[in-house]
Protein backbone atom coordinates (compact mmCIF):
# COMPACT_ATOMS: atom_id res chain seq x y z
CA UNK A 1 158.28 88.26 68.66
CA UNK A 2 158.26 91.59 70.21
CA UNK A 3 161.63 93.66 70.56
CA UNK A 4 162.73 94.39 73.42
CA UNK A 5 163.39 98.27 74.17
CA UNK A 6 166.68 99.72 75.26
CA UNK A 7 165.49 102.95 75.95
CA UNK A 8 162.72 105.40 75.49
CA UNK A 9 162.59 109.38 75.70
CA UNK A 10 159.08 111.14 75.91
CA UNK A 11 159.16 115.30 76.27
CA UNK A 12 155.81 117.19 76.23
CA UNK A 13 156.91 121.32 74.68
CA UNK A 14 155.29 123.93 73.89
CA UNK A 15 152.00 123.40 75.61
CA UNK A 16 149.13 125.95 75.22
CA UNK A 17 145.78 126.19 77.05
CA UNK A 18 143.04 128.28 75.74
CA UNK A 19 139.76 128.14 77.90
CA UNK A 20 136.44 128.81 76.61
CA UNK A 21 133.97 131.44 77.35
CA UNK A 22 131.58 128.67 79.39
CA UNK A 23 134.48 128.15 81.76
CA UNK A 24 134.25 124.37 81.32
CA UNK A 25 135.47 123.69 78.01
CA UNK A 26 139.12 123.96 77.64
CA UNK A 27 141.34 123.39 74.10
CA UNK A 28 144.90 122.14 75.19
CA UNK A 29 147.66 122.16 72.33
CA UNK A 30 151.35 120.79 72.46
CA UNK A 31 154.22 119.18 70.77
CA UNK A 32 155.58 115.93 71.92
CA UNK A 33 158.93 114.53 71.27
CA UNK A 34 159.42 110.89 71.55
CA UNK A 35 163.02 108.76 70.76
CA UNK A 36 162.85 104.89 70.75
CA UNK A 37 166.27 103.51 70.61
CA UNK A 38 166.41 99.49 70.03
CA UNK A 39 169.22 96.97 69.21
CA UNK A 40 168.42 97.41 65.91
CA UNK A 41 168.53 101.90 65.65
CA UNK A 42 166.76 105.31 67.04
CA UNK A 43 163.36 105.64 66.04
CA UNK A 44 162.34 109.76 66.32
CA UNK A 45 159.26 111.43 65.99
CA UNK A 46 157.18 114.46 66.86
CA UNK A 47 153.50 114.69 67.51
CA UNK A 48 151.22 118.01 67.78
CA UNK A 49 148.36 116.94 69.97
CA UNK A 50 145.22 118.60 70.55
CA UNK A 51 142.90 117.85 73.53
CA UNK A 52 139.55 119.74 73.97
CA UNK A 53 139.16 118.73 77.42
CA UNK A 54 135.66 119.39 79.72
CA UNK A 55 134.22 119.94 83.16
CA UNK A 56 132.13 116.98 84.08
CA UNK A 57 130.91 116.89 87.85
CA UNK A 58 134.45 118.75 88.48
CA UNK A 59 136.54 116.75 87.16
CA UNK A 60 138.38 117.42 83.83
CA UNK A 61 137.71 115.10 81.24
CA UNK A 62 138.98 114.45 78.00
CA UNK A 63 136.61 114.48 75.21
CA UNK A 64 138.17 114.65 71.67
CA UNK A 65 141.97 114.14 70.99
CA UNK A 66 144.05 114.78 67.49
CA UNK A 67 147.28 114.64 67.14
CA UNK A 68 149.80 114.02 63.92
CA UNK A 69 153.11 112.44 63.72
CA UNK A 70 155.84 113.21 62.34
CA UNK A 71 158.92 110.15 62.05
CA UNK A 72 162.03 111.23 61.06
């Protein structure tokens, strides 16, 4: 039985771009903040995410993405 969700907070910080010397290749790095709040208590956590992220036919396009959690 899935619970149902009272609210939900998503923040994207700290974000970073560092481009490439080909000019189509592009690493992306930020922090994201996330709070789940259910009948039941607050769930927190906080990812870093990294996206490499290329130029296909011009049109970005995501091709590799990391990121680790934190819950707290």
């Amino acid at each position: 039985c899935a619970l149902p969700i009272f609210r939900y907070q998503y923040d994207r910080k700290n974000a970073r771009i560092k481009l490439y010397s080909d000019n189509k290749t592009a690493m992306v790095t930020s922090d994201i903040y996330e709070t789940l709040t259910l009948r039941q208590g607050t769930v927190r956590a906080v990812s870093s995410e990294v996206a490499i992220v290329n130029l296909r036919n011009g049109k970005p396009i995501i091709t590799s993405l990391e990121a680790r959690t934190r819950f707290y």
